[in-house]
PDB file of N, CA and C in Angstrom:
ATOM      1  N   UNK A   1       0.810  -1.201   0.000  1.00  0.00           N
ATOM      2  CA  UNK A   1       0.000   0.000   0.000  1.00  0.00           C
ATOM      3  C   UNK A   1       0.857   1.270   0.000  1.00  0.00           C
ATOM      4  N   UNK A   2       2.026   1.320   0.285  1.00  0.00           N
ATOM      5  CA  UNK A   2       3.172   2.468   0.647  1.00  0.00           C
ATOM      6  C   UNK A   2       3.322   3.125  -0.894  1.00  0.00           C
ATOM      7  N   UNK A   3       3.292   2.117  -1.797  1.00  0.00           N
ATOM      8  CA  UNK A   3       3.502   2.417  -3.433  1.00  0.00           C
ATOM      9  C   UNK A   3       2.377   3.695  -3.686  1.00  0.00           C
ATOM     10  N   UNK A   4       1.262   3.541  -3.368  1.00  0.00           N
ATOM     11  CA  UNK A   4      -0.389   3.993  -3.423  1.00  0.00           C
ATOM     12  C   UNK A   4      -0.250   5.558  -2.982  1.00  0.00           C
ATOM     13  N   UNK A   5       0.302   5.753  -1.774  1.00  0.00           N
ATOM     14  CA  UNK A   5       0.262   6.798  -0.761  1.00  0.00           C
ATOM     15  C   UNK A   5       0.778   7.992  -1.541  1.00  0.00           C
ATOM     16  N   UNK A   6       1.853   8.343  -2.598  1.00  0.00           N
ATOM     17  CA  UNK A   6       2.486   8.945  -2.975  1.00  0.00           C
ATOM     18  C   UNK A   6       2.099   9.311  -4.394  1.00  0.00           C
ATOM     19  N   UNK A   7       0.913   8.692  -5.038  1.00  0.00           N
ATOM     20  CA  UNK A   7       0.713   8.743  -6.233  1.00  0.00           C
ATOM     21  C   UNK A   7      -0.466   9.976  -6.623  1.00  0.00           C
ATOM     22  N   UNK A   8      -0.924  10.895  -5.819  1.00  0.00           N
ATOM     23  CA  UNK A   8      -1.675  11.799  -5.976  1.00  0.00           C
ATOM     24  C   UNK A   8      -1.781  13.320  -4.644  1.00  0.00           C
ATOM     25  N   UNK A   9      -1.987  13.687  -4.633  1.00  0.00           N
ATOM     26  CA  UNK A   9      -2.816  15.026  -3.700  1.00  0.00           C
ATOM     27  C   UNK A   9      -3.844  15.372  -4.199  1.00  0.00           C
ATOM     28  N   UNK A  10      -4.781  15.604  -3.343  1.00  0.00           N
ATOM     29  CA  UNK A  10      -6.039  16.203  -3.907  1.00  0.00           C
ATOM     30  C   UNK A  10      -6.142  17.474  -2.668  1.00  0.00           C
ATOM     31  N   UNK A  11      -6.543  18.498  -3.106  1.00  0.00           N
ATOM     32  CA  UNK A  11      -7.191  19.868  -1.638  1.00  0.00           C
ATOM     33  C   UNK A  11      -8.122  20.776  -2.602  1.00  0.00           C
ATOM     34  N   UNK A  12      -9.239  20.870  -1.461  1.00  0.00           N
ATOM     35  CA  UNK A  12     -10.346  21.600  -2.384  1.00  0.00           C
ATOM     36  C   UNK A  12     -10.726  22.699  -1.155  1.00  0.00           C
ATOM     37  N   UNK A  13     -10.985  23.771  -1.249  1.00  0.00           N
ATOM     38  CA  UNK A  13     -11.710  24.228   0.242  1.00  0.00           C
ATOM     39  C   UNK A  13     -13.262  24.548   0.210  1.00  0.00           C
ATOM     40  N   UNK A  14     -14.127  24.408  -1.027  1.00  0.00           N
ATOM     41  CA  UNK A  14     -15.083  24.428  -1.679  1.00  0.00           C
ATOM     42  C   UNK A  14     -14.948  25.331  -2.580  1.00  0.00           C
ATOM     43  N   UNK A  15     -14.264  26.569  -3.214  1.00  0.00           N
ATOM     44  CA  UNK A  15     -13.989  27.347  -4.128  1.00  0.00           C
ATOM     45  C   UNK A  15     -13.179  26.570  -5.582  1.00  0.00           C
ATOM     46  N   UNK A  16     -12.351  26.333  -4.187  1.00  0.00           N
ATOM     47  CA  UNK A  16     -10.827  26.209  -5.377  1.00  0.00           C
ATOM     48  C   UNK A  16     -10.794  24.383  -5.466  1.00  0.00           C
ATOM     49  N   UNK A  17      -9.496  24.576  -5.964  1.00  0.00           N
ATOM     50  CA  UNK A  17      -9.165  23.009  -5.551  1.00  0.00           C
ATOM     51  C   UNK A  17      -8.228  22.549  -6.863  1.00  0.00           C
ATOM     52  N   UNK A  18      -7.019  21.628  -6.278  1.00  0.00           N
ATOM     53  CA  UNK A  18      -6.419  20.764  -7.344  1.00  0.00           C
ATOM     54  C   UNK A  18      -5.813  19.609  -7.143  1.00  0.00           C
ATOM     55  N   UNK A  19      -6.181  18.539  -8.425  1.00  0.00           N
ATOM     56  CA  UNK A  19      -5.262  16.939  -8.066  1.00  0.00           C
ATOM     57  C   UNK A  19      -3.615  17.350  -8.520  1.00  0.00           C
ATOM     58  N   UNK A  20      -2.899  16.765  -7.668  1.00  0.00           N
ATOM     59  CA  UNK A  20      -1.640  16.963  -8.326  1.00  0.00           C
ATOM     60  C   UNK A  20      -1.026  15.576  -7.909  1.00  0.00           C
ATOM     61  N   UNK A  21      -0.270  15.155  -9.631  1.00  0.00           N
ATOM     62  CA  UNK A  21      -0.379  13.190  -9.472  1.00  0.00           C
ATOM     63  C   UNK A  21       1.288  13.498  -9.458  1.00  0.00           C
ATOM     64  N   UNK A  22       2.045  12.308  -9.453  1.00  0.00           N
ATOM     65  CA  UNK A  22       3.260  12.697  -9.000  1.00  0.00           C
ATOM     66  C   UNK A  22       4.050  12.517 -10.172  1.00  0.00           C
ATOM     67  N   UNK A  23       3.599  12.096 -11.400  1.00  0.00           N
ATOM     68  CA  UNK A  23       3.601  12.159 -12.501  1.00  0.00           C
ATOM     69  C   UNK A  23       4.361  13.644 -13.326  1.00  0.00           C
ATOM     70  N   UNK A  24       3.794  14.582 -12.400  1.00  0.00           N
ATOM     71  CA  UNK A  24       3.931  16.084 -12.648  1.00  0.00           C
ATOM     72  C   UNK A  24       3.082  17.151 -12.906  1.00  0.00           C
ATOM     73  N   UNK A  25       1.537  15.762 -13.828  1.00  0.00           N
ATOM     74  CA  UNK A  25       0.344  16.518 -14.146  1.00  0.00           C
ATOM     75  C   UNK A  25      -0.143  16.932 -13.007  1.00  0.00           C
ATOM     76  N   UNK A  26      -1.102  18.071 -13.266  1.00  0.00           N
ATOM     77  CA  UNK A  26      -1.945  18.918 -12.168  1.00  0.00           C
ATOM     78  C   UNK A  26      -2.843  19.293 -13.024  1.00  0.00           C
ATOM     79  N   UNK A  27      -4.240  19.126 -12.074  1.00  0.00           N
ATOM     80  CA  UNK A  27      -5.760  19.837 -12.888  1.00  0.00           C
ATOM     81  C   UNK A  27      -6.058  20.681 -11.495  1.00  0.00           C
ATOM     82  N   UNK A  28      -6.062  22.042 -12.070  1.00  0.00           N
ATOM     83  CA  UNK A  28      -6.738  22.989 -11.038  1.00  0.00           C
ATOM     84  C   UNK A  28      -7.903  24.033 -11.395  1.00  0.00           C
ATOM     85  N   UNK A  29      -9.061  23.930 -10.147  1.00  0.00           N
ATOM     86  CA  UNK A  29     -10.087  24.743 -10.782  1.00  0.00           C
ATOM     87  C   UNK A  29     -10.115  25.543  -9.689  1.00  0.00           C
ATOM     88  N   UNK A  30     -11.386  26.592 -10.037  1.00  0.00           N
ATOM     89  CA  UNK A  30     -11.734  27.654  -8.938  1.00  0.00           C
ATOM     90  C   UNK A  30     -12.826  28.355  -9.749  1.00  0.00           C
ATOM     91  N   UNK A  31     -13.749  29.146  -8.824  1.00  0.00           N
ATOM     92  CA  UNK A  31     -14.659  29.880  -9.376  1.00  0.00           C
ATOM     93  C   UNK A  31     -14.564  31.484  -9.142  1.00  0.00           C
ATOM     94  N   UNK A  32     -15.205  32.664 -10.189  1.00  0.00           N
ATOM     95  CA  UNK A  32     -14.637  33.767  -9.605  1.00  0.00           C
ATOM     96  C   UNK A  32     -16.250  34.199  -9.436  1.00  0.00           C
ATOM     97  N   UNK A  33     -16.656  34.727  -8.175  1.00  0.00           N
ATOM     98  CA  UNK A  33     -17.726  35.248  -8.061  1.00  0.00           C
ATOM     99  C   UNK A  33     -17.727  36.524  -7.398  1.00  0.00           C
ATOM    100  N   UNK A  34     -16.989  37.767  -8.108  1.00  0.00           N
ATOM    101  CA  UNK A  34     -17.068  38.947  -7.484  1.00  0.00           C
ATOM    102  C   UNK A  34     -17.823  39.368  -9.218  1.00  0.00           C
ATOM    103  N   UNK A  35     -18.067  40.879  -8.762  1.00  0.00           N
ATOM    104  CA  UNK A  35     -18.817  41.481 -10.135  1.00  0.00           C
ATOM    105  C   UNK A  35     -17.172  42.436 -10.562  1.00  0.00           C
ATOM    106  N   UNK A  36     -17.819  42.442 -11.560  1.00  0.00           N
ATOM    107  CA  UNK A  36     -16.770  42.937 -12.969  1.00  0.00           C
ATOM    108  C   UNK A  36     -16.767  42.420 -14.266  1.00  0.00           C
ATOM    109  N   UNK A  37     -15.720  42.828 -14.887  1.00  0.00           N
ATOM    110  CA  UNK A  37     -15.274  42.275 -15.979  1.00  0.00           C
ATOM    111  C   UNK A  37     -14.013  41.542 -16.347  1.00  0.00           C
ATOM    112  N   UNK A  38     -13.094  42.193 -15.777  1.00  0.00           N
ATOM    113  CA  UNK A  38     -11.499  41.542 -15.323  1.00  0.00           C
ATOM    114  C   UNK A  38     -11.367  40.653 -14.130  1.00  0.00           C
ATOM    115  N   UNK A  39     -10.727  40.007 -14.323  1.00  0.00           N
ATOM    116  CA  UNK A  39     -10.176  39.062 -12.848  1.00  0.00           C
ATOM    117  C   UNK A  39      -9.248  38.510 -13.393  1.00  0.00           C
ATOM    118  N   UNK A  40      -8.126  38.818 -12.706  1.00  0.00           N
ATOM    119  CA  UNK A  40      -6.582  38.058 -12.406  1.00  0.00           C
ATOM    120  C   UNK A  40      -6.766  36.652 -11.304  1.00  0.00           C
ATOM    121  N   UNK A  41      -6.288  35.323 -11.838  1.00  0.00           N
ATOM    122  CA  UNK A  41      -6.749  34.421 -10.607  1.00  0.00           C
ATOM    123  C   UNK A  41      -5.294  33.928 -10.836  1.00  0.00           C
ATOM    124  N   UNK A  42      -4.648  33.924  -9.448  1.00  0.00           N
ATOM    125  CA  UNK A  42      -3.150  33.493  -9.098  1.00  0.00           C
ATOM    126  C   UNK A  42      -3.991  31.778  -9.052  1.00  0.00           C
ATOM    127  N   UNK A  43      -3.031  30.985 -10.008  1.00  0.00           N
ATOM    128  CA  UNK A  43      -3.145  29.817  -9.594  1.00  0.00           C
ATOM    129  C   UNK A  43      -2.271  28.869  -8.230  1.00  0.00           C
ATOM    130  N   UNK A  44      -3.030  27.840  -7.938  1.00  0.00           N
ATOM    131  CA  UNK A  44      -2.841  26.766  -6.362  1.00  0.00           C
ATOM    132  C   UNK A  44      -1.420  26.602  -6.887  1.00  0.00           C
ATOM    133  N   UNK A  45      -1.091  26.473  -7.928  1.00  0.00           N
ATOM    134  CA  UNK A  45       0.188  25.246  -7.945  1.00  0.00           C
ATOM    135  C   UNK A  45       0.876  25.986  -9.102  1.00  0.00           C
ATOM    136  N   UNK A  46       1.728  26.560  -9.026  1.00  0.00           N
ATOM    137  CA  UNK A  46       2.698  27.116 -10.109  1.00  0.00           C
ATOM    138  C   UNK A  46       2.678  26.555 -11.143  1.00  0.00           C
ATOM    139  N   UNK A  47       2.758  26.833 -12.190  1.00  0.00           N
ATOM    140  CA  UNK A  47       3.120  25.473 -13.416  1.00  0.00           C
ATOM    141  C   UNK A  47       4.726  25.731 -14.154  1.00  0.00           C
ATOM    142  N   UNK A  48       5.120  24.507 -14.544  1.00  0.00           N
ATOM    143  CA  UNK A  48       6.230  24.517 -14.626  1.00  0.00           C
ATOM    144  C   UNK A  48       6.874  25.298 -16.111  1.00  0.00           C
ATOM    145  N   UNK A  49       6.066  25.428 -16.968  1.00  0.00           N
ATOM    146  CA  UNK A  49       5.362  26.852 -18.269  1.00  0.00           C
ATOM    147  C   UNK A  49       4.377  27.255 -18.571  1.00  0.00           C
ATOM    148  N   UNK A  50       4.269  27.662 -19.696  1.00  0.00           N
ATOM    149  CA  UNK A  50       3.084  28.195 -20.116  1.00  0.00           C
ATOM    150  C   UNK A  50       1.935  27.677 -20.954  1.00  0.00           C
ATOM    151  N   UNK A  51       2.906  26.401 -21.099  1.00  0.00           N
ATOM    152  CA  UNK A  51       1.883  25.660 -22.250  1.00  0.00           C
ATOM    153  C   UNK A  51       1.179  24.137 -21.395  1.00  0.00           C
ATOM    154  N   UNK A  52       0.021  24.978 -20.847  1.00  0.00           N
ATOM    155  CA  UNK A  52      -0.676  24.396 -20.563  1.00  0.00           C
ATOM    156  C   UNK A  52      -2.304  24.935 -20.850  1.00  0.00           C
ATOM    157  N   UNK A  53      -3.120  23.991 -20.865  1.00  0.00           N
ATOM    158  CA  UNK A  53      -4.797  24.261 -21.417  1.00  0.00           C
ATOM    159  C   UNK A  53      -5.638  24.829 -19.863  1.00  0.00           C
ATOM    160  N   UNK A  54      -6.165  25.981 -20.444  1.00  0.00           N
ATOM    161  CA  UNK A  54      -7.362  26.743 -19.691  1.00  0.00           C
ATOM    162  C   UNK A  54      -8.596  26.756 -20.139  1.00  0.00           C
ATOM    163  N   UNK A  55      -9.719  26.573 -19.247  1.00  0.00           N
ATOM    164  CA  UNK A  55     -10.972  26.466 -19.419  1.00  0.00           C
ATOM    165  C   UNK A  55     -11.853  27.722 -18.595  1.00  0.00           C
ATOM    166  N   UNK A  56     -12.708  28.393 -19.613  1.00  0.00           N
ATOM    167  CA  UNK A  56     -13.792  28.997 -17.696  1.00  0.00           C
ATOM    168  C   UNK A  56     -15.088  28.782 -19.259  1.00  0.00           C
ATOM    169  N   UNK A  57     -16.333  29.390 -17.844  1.00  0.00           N
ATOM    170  CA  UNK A  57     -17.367  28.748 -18.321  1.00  0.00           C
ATOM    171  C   UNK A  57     -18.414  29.528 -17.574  1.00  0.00           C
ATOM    172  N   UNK A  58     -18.872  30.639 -18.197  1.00  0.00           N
ATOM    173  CA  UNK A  58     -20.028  31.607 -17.497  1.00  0.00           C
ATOM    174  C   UNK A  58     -21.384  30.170 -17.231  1.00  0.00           C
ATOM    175  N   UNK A  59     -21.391  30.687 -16.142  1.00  0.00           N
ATOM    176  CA  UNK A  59     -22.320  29.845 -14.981  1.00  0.00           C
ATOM    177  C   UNK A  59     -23.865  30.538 -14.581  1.00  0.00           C
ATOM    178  N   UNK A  60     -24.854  30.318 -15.782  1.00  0.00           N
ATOM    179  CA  UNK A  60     -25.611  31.160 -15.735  1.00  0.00           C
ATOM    180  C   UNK A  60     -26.649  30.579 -14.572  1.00  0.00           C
ATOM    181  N   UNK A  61     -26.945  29.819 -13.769  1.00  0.00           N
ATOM    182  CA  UNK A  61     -27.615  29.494 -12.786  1.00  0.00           C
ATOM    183  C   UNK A  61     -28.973  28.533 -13.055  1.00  0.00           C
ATOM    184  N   UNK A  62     -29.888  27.968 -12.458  1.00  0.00           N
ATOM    185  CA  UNK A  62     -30.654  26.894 -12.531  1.00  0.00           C
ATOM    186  C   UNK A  62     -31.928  27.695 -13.465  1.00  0.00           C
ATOM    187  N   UNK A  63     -32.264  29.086 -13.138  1.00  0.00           N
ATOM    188  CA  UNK A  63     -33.147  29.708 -13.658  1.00  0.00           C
ATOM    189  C   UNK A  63     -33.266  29.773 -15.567  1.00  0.00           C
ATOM    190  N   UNK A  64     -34.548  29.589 -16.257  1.00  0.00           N
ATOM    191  CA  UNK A  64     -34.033  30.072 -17.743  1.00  0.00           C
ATOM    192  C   UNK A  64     -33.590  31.497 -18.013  1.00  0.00           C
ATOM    193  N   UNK A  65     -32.526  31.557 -18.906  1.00  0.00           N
ATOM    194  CA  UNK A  65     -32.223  33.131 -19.370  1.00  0.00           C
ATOM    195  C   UNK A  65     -31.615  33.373 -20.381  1.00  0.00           C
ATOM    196  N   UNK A  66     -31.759  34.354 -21.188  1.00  0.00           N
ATOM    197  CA  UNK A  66     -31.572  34.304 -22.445  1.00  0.00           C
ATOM    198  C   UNK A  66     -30.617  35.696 -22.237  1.00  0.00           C
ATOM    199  N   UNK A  67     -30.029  35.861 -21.104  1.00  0.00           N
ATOM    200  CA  UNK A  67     -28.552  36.546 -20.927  1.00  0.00           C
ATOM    201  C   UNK A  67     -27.343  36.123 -21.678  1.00  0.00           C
ATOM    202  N   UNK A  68     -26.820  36.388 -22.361  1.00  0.00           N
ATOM    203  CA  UNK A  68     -25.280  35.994 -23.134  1.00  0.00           C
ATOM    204  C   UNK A  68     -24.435  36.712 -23.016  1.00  0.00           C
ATOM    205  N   UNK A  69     -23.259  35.996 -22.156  1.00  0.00           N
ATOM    206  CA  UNK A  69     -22.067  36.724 -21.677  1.00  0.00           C
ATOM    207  C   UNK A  69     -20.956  35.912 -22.215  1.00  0.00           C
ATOM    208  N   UNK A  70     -20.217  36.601 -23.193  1.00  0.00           N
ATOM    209  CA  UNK A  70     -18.716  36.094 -23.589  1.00  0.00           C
ATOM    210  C   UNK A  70     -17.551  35.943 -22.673  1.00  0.00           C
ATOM    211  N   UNK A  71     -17.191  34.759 -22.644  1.00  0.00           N
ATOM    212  CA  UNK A  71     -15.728  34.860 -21.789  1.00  0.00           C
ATOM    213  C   UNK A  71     -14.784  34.714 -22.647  1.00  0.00           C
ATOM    214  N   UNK A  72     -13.248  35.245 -22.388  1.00  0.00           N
ATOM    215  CA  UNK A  72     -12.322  35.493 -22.928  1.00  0.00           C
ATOM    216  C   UNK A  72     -10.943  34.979 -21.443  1.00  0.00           C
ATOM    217  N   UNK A  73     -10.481  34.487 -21.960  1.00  0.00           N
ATOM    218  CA  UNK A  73      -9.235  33.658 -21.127  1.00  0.00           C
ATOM    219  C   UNK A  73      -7.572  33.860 -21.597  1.00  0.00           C
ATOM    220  N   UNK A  74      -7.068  34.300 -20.888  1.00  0.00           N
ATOM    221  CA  UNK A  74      -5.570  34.552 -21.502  1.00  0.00           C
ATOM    222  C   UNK A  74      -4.164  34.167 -20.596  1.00  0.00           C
ATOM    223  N   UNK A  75      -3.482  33.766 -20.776  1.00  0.00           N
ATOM    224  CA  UNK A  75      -2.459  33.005 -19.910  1.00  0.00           C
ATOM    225  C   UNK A  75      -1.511  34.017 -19.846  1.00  0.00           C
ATOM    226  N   UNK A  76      -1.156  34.452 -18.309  1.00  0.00           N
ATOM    227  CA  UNK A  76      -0.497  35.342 -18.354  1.00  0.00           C
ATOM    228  C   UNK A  76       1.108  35.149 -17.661  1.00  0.00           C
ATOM    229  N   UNK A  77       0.807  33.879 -17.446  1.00  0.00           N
ATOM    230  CA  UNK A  77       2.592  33.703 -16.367  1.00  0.00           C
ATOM    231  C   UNK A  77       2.241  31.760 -15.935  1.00  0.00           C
ATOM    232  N   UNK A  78       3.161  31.445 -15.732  1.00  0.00           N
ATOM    233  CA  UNK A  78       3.173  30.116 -15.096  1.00  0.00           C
ATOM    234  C   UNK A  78       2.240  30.088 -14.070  1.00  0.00           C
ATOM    235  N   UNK A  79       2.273  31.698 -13.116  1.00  0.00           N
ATOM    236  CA  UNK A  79       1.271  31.543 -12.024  1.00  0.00           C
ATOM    237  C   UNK A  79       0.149  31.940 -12.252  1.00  0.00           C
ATOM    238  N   UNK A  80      -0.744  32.807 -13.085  1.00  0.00           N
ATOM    239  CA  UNK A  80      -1.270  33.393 -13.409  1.00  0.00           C
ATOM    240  C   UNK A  80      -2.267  33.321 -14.631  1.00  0.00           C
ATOM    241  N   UNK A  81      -3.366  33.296 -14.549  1.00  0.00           N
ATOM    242  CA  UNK A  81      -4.384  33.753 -15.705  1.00  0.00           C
ATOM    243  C   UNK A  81      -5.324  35.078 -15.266  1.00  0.00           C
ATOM    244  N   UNK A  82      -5.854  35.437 -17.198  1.00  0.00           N
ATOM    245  CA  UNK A  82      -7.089  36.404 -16.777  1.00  0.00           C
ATOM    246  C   UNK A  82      -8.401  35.979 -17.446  1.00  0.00           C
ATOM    247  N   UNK A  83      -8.893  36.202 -16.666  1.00  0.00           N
ATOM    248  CA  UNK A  83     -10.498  36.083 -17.290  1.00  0.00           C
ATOM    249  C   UNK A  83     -11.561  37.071 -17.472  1.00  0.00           C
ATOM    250  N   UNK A  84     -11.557  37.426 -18.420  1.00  0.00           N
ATOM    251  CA  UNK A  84     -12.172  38.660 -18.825  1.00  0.00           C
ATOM    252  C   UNK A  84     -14.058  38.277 -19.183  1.00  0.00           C
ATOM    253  N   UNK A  85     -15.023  39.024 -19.010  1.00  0.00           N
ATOM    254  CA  UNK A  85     -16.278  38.757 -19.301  1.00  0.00           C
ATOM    255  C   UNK A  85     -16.967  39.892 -19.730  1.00  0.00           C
ATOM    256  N   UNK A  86     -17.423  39.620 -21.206  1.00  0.00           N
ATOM    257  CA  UNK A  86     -17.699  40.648 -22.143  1.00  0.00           C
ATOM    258  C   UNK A  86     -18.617  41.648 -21.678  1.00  0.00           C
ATOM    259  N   UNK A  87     -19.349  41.332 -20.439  1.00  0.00           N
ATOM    260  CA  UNK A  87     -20.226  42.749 -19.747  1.00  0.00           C
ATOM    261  C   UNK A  87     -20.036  42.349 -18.155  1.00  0.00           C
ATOM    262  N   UNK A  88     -20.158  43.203 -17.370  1.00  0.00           N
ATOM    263  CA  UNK A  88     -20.472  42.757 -15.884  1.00  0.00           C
ATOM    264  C   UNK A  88     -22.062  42.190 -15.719  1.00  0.00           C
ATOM    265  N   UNK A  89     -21.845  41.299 -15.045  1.00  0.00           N
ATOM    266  CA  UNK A  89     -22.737  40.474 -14.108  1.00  0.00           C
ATOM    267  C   UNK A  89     -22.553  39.779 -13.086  1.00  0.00           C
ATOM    268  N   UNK A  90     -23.763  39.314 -12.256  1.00  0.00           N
ATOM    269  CA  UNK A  90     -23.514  39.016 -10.821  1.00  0.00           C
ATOM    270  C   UNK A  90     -23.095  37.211 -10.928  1.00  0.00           C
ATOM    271  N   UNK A  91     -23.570  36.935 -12.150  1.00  0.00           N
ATOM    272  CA  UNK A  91     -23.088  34.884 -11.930  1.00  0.00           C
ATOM    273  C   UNK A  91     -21.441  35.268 -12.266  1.00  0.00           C
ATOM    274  N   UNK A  92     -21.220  33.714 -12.072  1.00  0.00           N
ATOM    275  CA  UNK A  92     -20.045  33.076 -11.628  1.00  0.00           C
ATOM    276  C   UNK A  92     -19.791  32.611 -13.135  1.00  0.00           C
ATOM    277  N   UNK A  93     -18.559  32.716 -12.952  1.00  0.00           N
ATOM    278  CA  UNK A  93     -17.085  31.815 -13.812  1.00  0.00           C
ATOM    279  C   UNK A  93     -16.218  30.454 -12.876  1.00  0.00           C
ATOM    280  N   UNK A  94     -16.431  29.645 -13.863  1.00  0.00           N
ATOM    281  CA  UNK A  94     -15.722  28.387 -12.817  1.00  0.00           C
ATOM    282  C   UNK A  94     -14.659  28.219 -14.339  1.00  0.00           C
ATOM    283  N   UNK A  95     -13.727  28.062 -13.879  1.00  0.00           N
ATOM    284  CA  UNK A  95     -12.374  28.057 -14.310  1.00  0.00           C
ATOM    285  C   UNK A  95     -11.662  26.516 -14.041  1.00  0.00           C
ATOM    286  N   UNK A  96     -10.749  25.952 -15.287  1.00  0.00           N
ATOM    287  CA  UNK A  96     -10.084  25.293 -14.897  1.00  0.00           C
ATOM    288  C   UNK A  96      -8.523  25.449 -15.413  1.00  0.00           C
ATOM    289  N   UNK A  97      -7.422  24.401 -15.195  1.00  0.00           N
ATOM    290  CA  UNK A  97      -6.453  24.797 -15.505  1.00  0.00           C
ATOM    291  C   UNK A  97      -5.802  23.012 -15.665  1.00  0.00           C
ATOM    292  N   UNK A  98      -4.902  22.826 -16.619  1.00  0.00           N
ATOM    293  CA  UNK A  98      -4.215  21.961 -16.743  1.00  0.00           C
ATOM    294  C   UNK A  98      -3.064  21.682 -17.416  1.00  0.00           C
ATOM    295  N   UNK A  99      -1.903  21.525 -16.402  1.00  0.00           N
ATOM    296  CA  UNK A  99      -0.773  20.950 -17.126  1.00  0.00           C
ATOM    297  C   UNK A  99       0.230  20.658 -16.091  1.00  0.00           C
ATOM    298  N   UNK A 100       1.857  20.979 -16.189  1.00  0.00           N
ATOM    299  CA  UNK A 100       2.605  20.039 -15.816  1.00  0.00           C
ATOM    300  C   UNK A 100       2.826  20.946 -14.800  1.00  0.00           C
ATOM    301  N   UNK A 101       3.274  20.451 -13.425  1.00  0.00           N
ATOM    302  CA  UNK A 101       4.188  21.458 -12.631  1.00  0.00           C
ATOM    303  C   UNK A 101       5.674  21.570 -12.158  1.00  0.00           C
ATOM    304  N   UNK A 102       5.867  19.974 -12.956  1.00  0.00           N
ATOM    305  CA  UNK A 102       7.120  19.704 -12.576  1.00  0.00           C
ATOM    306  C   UNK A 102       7.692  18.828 -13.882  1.00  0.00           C
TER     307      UNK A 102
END
């Protein structure tokens, strides 16, 4: 079982959260729920460059709505992305992130 113990991390605090396998891969998400249009989100786990894949995903809520909000995503540093949203509103962006950290 000692082999087992070393082969992943997982930490979430209900916002954020990322697996990191020992492999090197890491998947990290988080949601941004302040109002605006810009948001800088420092990522959990440094990455080891830049070429890794980003996801976000306007989170329009359980209600119907025929609201349409563009997101725009840009990689700005190993630690770092932005997520930009083509008008302000009060829903959420859930974000993900994936690649190597080591």
């Amino acid at each position: 079982m000692e082999k087992l113990d070393n082969l992943f991390e997982i930490y979430t605090n209900g916002y954020e959260g990322y697996i990191k396998y020992s492999n090197g891969y890491c998947k990290q998400w988080g949601t941004i729920r302040e109002m605006g249009t810009n948001h800088e989100v420092k990522l959990l786990i440094p990455l080891k460059d830049i070429y890794y894949n980003i996801q976000a995903t306007y989170q329009a809520g359980s209600s119907p709505t025929t609201q349409s909000i563009g997101v725009s995503i840009s990689i700005v540093s190993k630690e770092k992305i932005i997520v930009n949203k083509s008008q302000e509103s009060s829903k959420f962006i859930a974000w993900t992130v994936e690649g190597f950290y080591k």
